[in-house]
C-alpha atoms as a PDB file:
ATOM      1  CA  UNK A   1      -9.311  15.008   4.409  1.00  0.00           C
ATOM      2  CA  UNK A   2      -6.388  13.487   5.822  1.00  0.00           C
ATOM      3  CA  UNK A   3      -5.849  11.376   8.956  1.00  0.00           C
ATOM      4  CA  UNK A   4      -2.975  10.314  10.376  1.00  0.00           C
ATOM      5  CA  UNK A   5      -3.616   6.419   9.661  1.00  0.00           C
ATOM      6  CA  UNK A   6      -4.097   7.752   5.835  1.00  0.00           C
ATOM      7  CA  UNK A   7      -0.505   9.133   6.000  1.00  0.00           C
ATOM      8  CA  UNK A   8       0.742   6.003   7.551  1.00  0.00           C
ATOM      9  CA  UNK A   9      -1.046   4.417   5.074  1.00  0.00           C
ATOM     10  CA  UNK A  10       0.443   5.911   2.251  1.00  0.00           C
ATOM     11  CA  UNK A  11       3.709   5.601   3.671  1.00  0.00           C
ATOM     12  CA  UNK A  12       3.466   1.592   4.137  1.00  0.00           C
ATOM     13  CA  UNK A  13       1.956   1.182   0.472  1.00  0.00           C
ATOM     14  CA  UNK A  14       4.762   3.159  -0.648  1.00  0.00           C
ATOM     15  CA  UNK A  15       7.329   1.261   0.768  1.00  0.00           C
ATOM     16  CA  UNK A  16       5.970  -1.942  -0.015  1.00  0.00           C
ATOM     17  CA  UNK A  17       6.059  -1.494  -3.921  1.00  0.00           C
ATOM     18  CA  UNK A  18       8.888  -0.601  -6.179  1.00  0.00           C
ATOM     19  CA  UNK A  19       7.240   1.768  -8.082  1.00  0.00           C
ATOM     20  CA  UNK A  20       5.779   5.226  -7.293  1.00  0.00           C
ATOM     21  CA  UNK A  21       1.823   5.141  -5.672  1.00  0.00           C
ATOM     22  CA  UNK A  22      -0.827   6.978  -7.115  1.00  0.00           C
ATOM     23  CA  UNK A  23      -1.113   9.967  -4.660  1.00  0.00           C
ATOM     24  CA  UNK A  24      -4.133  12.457  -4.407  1.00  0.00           C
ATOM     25  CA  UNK A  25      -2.785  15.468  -7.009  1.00  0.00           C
ATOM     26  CA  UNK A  26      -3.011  18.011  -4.012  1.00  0.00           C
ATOM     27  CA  UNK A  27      -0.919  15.523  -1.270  1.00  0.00           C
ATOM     28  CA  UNK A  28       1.053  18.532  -0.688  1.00  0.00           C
ATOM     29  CA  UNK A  29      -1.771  20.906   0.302  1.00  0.00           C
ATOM     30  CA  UNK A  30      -3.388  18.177   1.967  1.00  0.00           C
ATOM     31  CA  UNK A  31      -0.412  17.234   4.334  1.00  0.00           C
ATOM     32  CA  UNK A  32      -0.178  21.010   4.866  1.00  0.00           C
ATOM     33  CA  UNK A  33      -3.573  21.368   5.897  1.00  0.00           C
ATOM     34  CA  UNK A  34      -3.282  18.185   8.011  1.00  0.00           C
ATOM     35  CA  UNK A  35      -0.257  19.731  10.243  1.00  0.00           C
ATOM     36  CA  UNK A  36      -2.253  23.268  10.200  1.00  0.00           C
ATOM     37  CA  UNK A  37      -4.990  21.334  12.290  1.00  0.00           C
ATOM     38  CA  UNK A  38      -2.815  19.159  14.170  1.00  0.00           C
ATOM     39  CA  UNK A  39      -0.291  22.234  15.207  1.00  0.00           C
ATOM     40  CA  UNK A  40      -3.497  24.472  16.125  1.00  0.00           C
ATOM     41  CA  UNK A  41      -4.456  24.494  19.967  1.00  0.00           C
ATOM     42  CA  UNK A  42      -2.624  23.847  23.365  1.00  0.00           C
ATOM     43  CA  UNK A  43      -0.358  21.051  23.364  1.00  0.00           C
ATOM     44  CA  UNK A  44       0.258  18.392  25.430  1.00  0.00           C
ATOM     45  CA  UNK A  45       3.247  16.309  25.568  1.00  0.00           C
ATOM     46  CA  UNK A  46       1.041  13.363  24.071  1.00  0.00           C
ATOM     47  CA  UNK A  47       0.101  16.073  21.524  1.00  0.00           C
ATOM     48  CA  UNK A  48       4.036  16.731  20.930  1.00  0.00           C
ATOM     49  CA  UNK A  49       4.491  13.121  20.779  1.00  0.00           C
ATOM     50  CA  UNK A  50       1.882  12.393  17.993  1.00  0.00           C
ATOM     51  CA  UNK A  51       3.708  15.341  15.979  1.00  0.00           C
ATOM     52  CA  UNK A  52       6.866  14.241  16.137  1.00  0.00           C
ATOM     53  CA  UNK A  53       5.374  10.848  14.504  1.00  0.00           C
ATOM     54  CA  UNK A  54       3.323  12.750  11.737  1.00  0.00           C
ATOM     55  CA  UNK A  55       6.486  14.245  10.770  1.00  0.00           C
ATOM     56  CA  UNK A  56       8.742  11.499  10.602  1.00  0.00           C
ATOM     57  CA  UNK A  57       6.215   9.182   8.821  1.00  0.00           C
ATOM     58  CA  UNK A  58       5.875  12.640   5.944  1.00  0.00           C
ATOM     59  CA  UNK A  59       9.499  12.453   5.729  1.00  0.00           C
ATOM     60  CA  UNK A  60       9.723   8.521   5.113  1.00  0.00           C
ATOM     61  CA  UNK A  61       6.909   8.697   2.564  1.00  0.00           C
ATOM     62  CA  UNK A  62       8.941  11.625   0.845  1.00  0.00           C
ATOM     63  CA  UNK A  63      12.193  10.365   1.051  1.00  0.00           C
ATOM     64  CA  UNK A  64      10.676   6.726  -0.301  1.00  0.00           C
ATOM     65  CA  UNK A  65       9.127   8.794  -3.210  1.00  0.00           C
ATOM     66  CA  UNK A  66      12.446  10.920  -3.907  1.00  0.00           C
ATOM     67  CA  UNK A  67      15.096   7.419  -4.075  1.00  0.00           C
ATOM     68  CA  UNK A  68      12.249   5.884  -6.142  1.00  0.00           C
ATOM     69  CA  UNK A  69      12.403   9.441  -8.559  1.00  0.00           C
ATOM     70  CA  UNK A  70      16.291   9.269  -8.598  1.00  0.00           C
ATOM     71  CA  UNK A  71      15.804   5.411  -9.568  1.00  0.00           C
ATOM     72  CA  UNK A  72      13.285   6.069 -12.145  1.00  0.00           C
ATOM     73  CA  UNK A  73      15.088   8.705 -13.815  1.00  0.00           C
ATOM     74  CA  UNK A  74      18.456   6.833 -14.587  1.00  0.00           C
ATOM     75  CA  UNK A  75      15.839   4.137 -15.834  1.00  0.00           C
ATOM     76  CA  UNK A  76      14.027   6.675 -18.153  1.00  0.00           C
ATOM     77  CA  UNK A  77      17.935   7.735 -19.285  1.00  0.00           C
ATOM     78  CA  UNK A  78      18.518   4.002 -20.090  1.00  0.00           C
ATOM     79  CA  UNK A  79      15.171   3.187 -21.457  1.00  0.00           C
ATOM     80  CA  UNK A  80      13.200   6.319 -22.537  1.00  0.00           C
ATOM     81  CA  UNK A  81      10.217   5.104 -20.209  1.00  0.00           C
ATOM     82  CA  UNK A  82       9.112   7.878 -17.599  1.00  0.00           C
ATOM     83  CA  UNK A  83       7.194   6.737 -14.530  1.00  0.00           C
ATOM     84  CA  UNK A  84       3.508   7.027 -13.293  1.00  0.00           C
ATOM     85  CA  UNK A  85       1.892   9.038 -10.620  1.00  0.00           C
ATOM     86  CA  UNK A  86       4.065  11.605  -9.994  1.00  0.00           C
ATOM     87  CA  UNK A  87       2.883  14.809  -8.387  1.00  0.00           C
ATOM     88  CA  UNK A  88       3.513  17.916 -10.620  1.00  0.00           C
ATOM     89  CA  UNK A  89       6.667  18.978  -8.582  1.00  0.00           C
ATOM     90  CA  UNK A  90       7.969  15.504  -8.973  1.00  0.00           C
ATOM     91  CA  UNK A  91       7.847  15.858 -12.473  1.00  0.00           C
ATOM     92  CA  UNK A  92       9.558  19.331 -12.404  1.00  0.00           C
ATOM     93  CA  UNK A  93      12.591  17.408 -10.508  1.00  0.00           C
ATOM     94  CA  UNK A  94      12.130  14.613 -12.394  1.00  0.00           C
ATOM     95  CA  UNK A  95      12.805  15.837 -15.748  1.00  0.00           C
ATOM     96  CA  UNK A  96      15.523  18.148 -14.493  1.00  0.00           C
ATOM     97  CA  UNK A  97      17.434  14.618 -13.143  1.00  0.00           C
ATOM     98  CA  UNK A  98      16.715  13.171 -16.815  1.00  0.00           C
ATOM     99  CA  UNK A  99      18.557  15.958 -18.344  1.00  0.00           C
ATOM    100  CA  UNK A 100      21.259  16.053 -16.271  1.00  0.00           C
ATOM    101  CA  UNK A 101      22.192  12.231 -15.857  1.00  0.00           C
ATOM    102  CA  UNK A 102      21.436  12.007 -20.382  1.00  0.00           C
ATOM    103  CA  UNK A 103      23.738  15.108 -20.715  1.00  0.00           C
ATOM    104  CA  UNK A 104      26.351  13.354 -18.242  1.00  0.00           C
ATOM    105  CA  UNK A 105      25.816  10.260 -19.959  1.00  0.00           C
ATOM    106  CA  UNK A 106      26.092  11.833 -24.021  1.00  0.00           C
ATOM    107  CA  UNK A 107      29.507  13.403 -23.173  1.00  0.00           C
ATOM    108  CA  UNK A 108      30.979  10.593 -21.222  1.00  0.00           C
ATOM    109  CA  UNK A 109      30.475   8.414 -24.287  1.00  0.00           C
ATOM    110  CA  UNK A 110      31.360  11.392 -26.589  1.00  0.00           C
ATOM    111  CA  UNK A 111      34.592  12.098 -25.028  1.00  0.00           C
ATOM    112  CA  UNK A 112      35.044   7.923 -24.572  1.00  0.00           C
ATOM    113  CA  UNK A 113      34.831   7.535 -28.325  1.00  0.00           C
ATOM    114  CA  UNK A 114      37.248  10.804 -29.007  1.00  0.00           C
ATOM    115  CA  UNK A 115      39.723   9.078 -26.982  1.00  0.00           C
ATOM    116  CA  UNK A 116      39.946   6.039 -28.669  1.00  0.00           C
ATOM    117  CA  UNK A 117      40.156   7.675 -31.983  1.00  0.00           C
ATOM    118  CA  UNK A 118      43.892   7.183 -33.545  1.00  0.00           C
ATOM    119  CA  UNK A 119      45.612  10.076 -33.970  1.00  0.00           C
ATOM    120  CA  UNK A 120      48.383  10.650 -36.465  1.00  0.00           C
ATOM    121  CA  UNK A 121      52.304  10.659 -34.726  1.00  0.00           C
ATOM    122  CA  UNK A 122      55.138  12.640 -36.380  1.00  0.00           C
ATOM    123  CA  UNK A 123      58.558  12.235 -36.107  1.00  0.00           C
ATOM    124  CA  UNK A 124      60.541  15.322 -35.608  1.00  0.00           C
ATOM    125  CA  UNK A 125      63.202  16.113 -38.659  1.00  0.00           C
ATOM    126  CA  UNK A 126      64.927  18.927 -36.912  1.00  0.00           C
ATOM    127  CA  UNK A 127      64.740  20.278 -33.287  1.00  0.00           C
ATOM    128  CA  UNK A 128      63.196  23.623 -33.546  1.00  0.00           C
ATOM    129  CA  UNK A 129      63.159  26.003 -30.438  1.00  0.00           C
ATOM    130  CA  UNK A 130      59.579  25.188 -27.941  1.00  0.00           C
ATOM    131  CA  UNK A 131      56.153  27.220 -29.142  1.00  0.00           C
ATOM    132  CA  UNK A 132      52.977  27.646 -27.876  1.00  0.00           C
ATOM    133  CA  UNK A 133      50.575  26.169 -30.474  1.00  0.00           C
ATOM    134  CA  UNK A 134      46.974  27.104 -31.693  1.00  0.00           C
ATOM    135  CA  UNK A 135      45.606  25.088 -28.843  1.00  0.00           C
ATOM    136  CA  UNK A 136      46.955  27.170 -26.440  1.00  0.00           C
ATOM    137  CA  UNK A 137      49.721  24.281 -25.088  1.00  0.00           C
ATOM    138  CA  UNK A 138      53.879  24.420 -25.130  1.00  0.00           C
ATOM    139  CA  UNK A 139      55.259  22.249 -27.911  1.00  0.00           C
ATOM    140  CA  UNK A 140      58.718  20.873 -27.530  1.00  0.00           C
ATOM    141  CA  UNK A 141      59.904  19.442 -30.730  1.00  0.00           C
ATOM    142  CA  UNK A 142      63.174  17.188 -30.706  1.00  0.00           C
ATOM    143  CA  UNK A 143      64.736  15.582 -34.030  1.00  0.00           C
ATOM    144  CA  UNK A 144      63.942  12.038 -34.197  1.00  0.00           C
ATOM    145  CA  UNK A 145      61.275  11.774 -31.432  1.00  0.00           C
ATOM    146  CA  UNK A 146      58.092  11.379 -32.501  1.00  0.00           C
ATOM    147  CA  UNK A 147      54.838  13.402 -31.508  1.00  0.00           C
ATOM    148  CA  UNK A 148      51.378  13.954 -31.809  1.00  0.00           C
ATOM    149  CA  UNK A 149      50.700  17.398 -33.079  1.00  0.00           C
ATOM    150  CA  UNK A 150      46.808  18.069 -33.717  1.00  0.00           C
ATOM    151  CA  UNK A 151      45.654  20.024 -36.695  1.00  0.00           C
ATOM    152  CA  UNK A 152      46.339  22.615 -38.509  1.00  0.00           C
ATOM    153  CA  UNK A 153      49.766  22.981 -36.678  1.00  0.00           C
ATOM    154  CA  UNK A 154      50.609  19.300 -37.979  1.00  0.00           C
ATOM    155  CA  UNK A 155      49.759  20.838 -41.773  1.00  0.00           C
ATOM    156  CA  UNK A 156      51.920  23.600 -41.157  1.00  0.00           C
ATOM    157  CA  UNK A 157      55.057  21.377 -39.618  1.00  0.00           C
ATOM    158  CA  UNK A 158      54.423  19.051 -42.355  1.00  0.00           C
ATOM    159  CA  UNK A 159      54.797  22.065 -45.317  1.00  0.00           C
ATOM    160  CA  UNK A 160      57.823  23.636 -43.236  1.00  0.00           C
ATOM    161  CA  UNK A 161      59.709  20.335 -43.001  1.00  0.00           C
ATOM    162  CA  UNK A 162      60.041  19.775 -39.522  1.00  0.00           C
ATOM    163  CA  UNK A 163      57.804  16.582 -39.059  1.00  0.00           C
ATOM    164  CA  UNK A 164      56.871  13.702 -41.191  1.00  0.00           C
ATOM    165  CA  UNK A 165      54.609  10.836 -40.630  1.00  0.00           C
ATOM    166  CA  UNK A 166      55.627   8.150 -38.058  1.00  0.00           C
ATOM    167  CA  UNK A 167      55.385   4.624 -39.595  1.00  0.00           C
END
């Protein structure tokens, strides 16, 4: 059973350390029960007081637990290495963060090694009136500039004529 000191408790251990605290399995029941007795009754504005308290010292210990599961999962993204003593609906956030932030992470270095790919230029043999290629964009082509044209429209220019390789 709860007390208020063992919230406060858990709160100041918590913030002490860098990594998550081994918390009861059921904390969330627990403080749930705990502000079910406190809340029951007549109150007093001592009794208002001490509620206000509970509740702020809950939120601190959450929000200490949530930036140390937002911490912990870029690590896990960087390392592999999930942490201890998280509660099951930590876990279900947890692993949710993972996959976003390593699906963020793949394509950002996908699309960073795409980019720095060389792509073949043309120069333009003959101006030819503007098209819209394969890829859905407006090609201009002008003799003697020189382009990038992706494939299979560069195959095609190439067989027509109307580009050759830059050099």
């Amino acid at each position: 059973m709860l007390t208020f000191d063992t919230i406060r408790d858990l709160e100041r251990v918590e913030k002490q350390n860098k990594r998550l605290q081994k918390v009861p399995v059921d904390i969330t029941v627990q403080l749930n029960d705990y502000l079910k007795r406190k809340e029951g009754g007549e109150k007093t504005s001592a009794d208002l007081t001490e509620m206000e308290n509970i509740k702020s010292t809950i939120k601190r210990f959450f929000e200490l637990r949530e930036g140390k599961i937002l911490s912990s999962a870029l690590d896990t993204v960087r390392t592999g290495l999930p942490p201890e003593h998280m509660t099951k609906e930590e876990e279900a956030i947890f692993y949710r963060l993972v996959a976003a932030l390593k699906e963020g992470r793949e394509k950002f270095f996908a699309d960073l090694n795409k980019k720095g790919e060389e792509k073949p230029l043309y120069r333009v043999k003959k101006t030819i009136p503007s098209f819209i290629g394969p890829d859905m964009k407006k090609y201009t082509l002008v003799e003697n500039s020189v382009v990038e044209v992706p494939p299979p429209l560069n195959e095609l220019l190439l067989k027509e004529g109307v580009v050759e390789p830059a050099k």
